[in-house]
Protein backbone atom coordinates (compact mmCIF):
# COMPACT_ATOMS: atom_id res chain seq x y z
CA UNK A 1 1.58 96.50 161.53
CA UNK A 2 0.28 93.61 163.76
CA UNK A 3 -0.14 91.48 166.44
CA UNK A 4 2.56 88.55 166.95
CA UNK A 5 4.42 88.47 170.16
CA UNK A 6 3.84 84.90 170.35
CA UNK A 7 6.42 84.80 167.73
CA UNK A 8 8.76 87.74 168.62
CA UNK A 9 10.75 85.35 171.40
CA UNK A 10 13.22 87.65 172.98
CA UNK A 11 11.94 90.92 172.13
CA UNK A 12 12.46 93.73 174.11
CA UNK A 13 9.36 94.41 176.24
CA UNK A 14 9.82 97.97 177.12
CA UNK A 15 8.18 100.56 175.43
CA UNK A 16 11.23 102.71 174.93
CA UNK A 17 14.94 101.07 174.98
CA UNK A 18 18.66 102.10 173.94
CA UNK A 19 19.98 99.60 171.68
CA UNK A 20 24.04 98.83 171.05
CA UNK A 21 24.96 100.76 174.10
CA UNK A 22 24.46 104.01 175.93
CA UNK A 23 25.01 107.71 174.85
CA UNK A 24 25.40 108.92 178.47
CA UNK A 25 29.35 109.49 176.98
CA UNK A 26 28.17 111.82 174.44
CA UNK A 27 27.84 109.58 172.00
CA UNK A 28 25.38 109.59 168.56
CA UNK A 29 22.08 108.61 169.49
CA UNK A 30 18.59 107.83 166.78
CA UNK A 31 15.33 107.44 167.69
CA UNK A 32 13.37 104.95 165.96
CA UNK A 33 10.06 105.01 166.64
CA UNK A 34 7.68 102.23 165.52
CA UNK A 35 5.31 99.33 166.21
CA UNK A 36 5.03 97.42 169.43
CA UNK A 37 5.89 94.03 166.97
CA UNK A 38 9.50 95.56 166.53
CA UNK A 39 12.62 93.35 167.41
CA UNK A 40 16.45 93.04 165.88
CA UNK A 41 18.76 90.69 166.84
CA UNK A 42 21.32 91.71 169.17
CA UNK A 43 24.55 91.24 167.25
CA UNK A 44 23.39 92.92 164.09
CA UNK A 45 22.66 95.60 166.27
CA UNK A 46 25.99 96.04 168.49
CA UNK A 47 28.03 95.53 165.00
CA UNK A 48 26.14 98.62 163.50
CA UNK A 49 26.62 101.02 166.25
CA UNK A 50 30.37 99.33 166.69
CA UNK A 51 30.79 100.15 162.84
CA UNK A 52 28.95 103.87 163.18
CA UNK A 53 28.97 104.83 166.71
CA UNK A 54 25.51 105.29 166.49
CA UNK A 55 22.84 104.21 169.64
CA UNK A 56 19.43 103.35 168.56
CA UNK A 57 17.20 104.07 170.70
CA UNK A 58 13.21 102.24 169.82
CA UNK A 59 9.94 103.81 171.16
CA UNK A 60 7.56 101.74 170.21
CA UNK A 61 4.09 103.01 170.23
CA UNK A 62 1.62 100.56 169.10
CA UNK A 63 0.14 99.21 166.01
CA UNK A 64 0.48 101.17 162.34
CA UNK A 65 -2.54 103.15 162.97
CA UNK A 66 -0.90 103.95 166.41
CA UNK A 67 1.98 104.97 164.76
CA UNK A 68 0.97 106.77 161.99
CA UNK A 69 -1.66 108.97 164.27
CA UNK A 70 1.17 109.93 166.54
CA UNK A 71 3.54 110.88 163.75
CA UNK A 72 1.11 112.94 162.17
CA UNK A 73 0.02 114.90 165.54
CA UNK A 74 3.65 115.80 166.43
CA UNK A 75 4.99 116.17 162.81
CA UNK A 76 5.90 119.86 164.11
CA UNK A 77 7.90 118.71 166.54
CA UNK A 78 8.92 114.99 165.16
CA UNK A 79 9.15 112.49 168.31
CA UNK A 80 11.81 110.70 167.15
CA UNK A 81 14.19 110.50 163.65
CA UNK A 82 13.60 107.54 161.86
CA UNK A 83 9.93 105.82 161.41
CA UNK A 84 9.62 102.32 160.81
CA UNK A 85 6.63 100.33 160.29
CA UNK A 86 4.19 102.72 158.81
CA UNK A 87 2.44 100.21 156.14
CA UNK A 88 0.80 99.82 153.34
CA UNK A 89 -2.97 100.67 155.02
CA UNK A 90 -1.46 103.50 156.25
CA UNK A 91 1.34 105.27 153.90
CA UNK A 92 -0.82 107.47 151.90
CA UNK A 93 -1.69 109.32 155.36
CA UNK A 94 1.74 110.35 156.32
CA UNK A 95 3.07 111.40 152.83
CA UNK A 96 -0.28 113.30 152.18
CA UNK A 97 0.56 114.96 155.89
CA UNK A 98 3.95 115.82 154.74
CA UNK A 99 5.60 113.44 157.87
CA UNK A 100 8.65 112.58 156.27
CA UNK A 101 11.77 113.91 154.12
CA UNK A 102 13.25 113.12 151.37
CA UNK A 103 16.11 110.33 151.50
CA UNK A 104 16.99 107.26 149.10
CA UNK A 105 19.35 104.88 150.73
CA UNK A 106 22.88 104.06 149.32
CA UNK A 107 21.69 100.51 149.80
CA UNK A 108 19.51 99.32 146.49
CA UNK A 109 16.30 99.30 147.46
CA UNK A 110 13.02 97.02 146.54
CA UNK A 111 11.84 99.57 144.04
CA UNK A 112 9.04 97.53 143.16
CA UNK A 113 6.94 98.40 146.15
CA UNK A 114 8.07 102.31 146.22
CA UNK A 115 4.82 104.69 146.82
CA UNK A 116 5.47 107.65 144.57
CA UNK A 117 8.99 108.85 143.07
CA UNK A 118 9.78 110.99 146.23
CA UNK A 119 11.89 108.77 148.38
CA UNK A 120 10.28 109.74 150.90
CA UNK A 121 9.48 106.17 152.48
CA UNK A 122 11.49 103.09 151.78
CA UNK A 123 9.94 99.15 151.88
CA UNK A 124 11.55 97.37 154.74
CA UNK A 125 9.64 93.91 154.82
CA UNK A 126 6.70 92.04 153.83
CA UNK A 127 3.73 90.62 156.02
CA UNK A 128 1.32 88.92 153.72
CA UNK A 129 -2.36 88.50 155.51
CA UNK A 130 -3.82 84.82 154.55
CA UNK A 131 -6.21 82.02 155.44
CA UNK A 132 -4.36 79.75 157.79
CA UNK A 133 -5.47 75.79 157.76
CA UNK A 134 -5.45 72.88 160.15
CA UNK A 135 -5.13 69.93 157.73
CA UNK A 136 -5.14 67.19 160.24
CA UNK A 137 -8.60 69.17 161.61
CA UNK A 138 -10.15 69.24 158.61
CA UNK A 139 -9.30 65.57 157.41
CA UNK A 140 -10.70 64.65 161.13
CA UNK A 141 -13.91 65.91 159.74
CA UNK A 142 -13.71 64.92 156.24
CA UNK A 143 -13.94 67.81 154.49
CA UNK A 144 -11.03 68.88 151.87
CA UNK A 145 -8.72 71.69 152.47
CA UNK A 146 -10.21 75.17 151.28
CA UNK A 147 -8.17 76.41 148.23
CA UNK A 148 -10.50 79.98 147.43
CA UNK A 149 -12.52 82.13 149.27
CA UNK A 150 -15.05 81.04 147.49
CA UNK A 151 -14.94 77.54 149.15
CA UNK A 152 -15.26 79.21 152.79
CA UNK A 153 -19.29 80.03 151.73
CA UNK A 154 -20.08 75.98 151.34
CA UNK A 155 -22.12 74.29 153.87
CA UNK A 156 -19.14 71.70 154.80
CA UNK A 157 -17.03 74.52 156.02
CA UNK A 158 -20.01 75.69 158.47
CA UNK A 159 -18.54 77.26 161.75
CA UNK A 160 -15.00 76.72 161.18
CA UNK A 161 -13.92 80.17 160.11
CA UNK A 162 -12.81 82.64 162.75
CA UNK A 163 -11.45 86.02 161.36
CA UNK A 164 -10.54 89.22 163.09
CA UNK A 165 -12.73 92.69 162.94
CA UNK A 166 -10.98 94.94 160.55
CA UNK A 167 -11.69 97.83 162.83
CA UNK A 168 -9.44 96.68 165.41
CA UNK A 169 -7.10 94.42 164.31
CA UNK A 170 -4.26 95.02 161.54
CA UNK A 171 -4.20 91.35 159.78
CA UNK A 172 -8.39 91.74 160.31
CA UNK A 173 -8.52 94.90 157.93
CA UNK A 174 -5.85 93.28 155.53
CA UNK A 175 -7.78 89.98 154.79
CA UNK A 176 -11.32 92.27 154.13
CA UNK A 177 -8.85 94.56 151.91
CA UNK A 178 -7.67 91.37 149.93
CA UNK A 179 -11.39 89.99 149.32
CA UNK A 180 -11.72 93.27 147.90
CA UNK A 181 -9.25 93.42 145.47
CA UNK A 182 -9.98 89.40 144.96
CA UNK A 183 -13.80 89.75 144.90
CA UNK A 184 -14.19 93.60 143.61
CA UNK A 185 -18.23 94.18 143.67
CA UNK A 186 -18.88 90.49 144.99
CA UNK A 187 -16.86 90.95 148.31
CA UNK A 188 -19.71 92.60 150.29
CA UNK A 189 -22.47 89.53 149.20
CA UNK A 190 -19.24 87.33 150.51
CA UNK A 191 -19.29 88.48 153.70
CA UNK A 192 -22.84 88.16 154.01
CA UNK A 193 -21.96 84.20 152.83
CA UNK A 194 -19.48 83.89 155.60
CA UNK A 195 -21.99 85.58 158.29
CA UNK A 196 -24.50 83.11 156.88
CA UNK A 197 -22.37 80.28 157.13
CA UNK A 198 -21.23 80.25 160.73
CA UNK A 199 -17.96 82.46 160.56
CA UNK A 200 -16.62 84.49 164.13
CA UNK A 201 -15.55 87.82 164.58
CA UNK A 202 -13.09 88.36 167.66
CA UNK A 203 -11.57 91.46 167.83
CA UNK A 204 -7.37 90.53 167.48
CA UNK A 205 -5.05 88.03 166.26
CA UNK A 206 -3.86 86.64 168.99
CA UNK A 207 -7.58 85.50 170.78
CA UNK A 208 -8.42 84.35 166.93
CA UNK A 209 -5.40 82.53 166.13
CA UNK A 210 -4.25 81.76 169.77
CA UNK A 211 -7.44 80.41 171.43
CA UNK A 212 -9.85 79.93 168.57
CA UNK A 213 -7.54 78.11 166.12
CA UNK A 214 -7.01 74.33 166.03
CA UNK A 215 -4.18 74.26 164.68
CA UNK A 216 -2.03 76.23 167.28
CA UNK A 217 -0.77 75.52 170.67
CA UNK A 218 -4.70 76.49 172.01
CA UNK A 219 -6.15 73.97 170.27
CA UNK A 220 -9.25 75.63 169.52
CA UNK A 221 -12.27 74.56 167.82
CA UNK A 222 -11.90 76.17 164.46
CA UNK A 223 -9.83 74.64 161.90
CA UNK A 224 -9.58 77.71 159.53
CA UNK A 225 -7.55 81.31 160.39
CA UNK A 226 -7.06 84.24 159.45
CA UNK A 227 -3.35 85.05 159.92
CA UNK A 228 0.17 84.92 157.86
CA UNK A 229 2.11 83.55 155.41
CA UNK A 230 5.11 83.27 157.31
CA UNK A 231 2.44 81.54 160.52
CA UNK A 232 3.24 77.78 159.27
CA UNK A 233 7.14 78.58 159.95
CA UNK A 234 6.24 78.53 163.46
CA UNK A 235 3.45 75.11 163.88
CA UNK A 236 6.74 72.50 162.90
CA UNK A 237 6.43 68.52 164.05
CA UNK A 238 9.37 66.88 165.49
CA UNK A 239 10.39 66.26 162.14
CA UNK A 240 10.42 69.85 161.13
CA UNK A 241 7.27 69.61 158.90
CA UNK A 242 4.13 72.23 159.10
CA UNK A 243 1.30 71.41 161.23
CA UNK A 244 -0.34 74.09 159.33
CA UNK A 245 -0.52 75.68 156.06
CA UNK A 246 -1.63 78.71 153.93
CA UNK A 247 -4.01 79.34 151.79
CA UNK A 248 -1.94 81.09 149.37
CA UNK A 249 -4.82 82.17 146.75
CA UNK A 250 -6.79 84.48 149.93
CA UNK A 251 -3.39 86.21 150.14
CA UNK A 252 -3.20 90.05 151.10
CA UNK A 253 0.39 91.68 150.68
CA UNK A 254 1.20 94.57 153.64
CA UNK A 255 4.43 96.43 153.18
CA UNK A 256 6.21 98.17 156.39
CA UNK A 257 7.76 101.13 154.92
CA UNK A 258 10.43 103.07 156.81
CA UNK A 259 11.81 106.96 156.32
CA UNK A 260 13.66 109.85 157.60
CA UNK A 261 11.11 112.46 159.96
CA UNK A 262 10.92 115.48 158.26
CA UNK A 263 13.02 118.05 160.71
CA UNK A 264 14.65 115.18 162.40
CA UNK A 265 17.17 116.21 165.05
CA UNK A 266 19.72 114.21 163.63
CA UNK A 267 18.74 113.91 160.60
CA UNK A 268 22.43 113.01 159.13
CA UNK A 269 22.51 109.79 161.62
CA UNK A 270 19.07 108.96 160.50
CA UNK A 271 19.92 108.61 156.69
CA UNK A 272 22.93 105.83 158.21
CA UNK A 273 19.84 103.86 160.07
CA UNK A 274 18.16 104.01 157.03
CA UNK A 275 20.60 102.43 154.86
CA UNK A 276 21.22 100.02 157.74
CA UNK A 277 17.82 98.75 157.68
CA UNK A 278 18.17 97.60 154.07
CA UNK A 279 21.66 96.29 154.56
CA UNK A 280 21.76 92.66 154.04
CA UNK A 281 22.94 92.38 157.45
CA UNK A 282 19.59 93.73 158.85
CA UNK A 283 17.10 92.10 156.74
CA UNK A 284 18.63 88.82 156.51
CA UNK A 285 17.54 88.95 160.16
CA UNK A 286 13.88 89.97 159.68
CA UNK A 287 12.03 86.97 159.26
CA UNK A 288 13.44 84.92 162.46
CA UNK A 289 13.14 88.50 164.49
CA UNK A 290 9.98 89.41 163.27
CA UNK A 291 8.15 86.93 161.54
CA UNK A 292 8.09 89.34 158.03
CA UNK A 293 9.68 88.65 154.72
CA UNK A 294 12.61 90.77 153.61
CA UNK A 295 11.54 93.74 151.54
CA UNK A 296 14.82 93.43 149.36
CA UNK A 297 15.37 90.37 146.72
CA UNK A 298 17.65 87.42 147.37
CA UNK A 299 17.54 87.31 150.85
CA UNK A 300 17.88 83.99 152.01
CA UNK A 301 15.15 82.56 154.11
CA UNK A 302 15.51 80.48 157.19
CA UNK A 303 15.32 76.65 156.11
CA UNK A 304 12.54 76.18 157.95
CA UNK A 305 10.50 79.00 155.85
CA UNK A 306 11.64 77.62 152.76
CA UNK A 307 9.80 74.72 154.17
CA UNK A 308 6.90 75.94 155.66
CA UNK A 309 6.34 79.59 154.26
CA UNK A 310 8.02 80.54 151.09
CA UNK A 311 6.90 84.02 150.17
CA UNK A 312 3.87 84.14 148.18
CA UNK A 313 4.31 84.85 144.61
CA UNK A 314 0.68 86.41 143.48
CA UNK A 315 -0.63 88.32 146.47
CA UNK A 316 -3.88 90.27 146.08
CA UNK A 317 -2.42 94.15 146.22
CA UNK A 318 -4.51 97.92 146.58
CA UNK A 319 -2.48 101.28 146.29
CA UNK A 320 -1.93 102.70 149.66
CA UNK A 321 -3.69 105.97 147.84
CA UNK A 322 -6.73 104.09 146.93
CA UNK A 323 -6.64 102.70 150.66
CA UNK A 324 -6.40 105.90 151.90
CA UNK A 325 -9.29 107.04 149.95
CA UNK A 326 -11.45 104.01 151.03
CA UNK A 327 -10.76 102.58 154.25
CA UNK A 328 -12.95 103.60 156.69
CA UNK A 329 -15.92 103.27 154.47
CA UNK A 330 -14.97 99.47 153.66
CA UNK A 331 -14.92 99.08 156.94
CA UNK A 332 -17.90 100.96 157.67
CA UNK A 333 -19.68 99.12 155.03
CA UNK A 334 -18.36 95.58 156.64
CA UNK A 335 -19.91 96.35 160.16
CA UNK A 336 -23.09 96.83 158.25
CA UNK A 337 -22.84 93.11 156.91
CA UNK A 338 -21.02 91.56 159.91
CA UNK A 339 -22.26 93.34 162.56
CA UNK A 340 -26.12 94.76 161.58
């Protein structure tokens, strides 16, 4: 779904990896294939295949797009058994491509963010997209935190904006999908503000938030971000308070969806992943492995996201359908304004 690894301390670097043991003894192995961002903690992990007997083994292979391209291409012959991390920009692909099978786990599920009535893929966590601020930056400068998009277009917020190109970057395409549904007709004369006014394109998260951003560890020149909601969890003083903050009205809601791969090769092992994944075991985990919210209600948050990053409560939404539909003429439309 996106770019983090600055926050994913402890992941697993390799590409493809065995989790909770071997199956060199014959034992029950899963694939899970999914997103490079993809991490679980180690314990949750060995008590689940202690519990089941089952070995996960992750192939990670890239972003959603990544993902979703791959799963479609090989849907004849399914690479793996369970899917993870196939999101809201993308879902609408892999159901219309007939990718995965039917399964509802025994564990309640968030039923407020299902696609369609199929059960075909299940919500797994939350990543909402957002402005990011540097309120010490801006207060250097004397100009007043941004609150709208519509403050971003006035002259004292010249050249501080850096934002990602939603052709290449996950977090890029969901903050130009949430001045969509924010803006509706207005968002393309809004970009042409923002070009007007001084605003950067880089191509990812990390060179935007990591080296352009003031208010992170590169201590770049540009006070304002695109990046998360959960970001602010992670920019804490010695007294545990945010360095940072979100602009929670420029708020874009992604959901990672997970589900069975239709003709799985062990298909009844896969529907136990599933229900693992919305086990409170798993997703009380998500946010400190992954920097996502927990797709299910009444998880607990870490204290320092209760803090920093409490999950947004009116997040700009689009159907994954009327994504689908529009995507790559949004963003063809966007290069037009941006780039032309």
């Amino acid at each position: 779904m996106r770019i983090r690894t600055f926050l994913l301390v402890g992941a697993l670097a390799l590409t493809g990896c065995s989790l909770g043991g071997g199956d060199d003894d014959g034992g029950r192995k899963v694939v899970l294939v999914t997103h490079d961002s993809f991490a679980m903690s180690d314990d949750v992990l060995k008590k689940f295949t202690d519990d089941t007997g089952i070995t996960i083994d992750v192939r990670r292979l890239g972003d959603a797009g990544a993902l979703t391209n791959q799963l479609v291409l090989t849907k004849g012959s399914p690479i793996g058994d369970v899917a993870y991390g196939v999101d809201t920009t993308f879902a609408s692909r892999a159901l219309d491509e007939d990718v995965f099978a039917e399964y509802a786990p025994q564990v309640d599920g968030p039923a407020e963010y299902a696609i369609d009535d199929t059960n075909r893929l299940t919500a797994v966590d939350l990543g909402d997209v957002c402005l990011n601020i540097d309120p010490a930056a801006l207060a250097a400068k004397g100009v007043p935190e941004p609150t709208t998009y519509a403050d971003l277009v006035k002259p004292e917020y010249k050249d501080m904006l850096v934002v990602e190109d939603p052709a290449t970057s996950s977090p890029g395409l969901a903050y130009l999908l949430g001045t969509i549904a924010k803006l509706g007709d207005g968002w393309q004369e809004h970009w042409r503000a923002l070009k007007a006014n001084g605003m950067q394109v880089v191509s990812g998260w990390e060179e935007a938030y990591q080296q352009e951003f003031s208010g992170s560890s590169g201590k770049g020149p540009r006070p304002i971000v695109v990046s998360y909601a959960s970001s602010p969890s992670a920019e804490l003083d010695d007294a545990g308070k945010p360095r940072t903050k979100a602009v929670l009205d420029t708020c874009f809601r992604q959901v990672e969806y997970a589900g069975v791969l239709k003709n799985a090769a062990h298909g009844d092992d896969a529907k136990k992943v599933m229900d693992f994944l919305l086990s409170d075991a798993f997703q009380s985990q998500v946010p400190e492995q992954m920097y996502v919210y927990p797709a299910r209600a009444g998880v607990t948050l870490p204290e320092a996201w209760q803090k920093a990053a409490p999950l947004p409560s009116d997040s700009a939404e689009l159907s994954p359908a009327e994504i689908q539909q529009n995507r790559e003429r949004w963003i063809d439309e966007w290069r037009a304004i941006v780039q032309g």
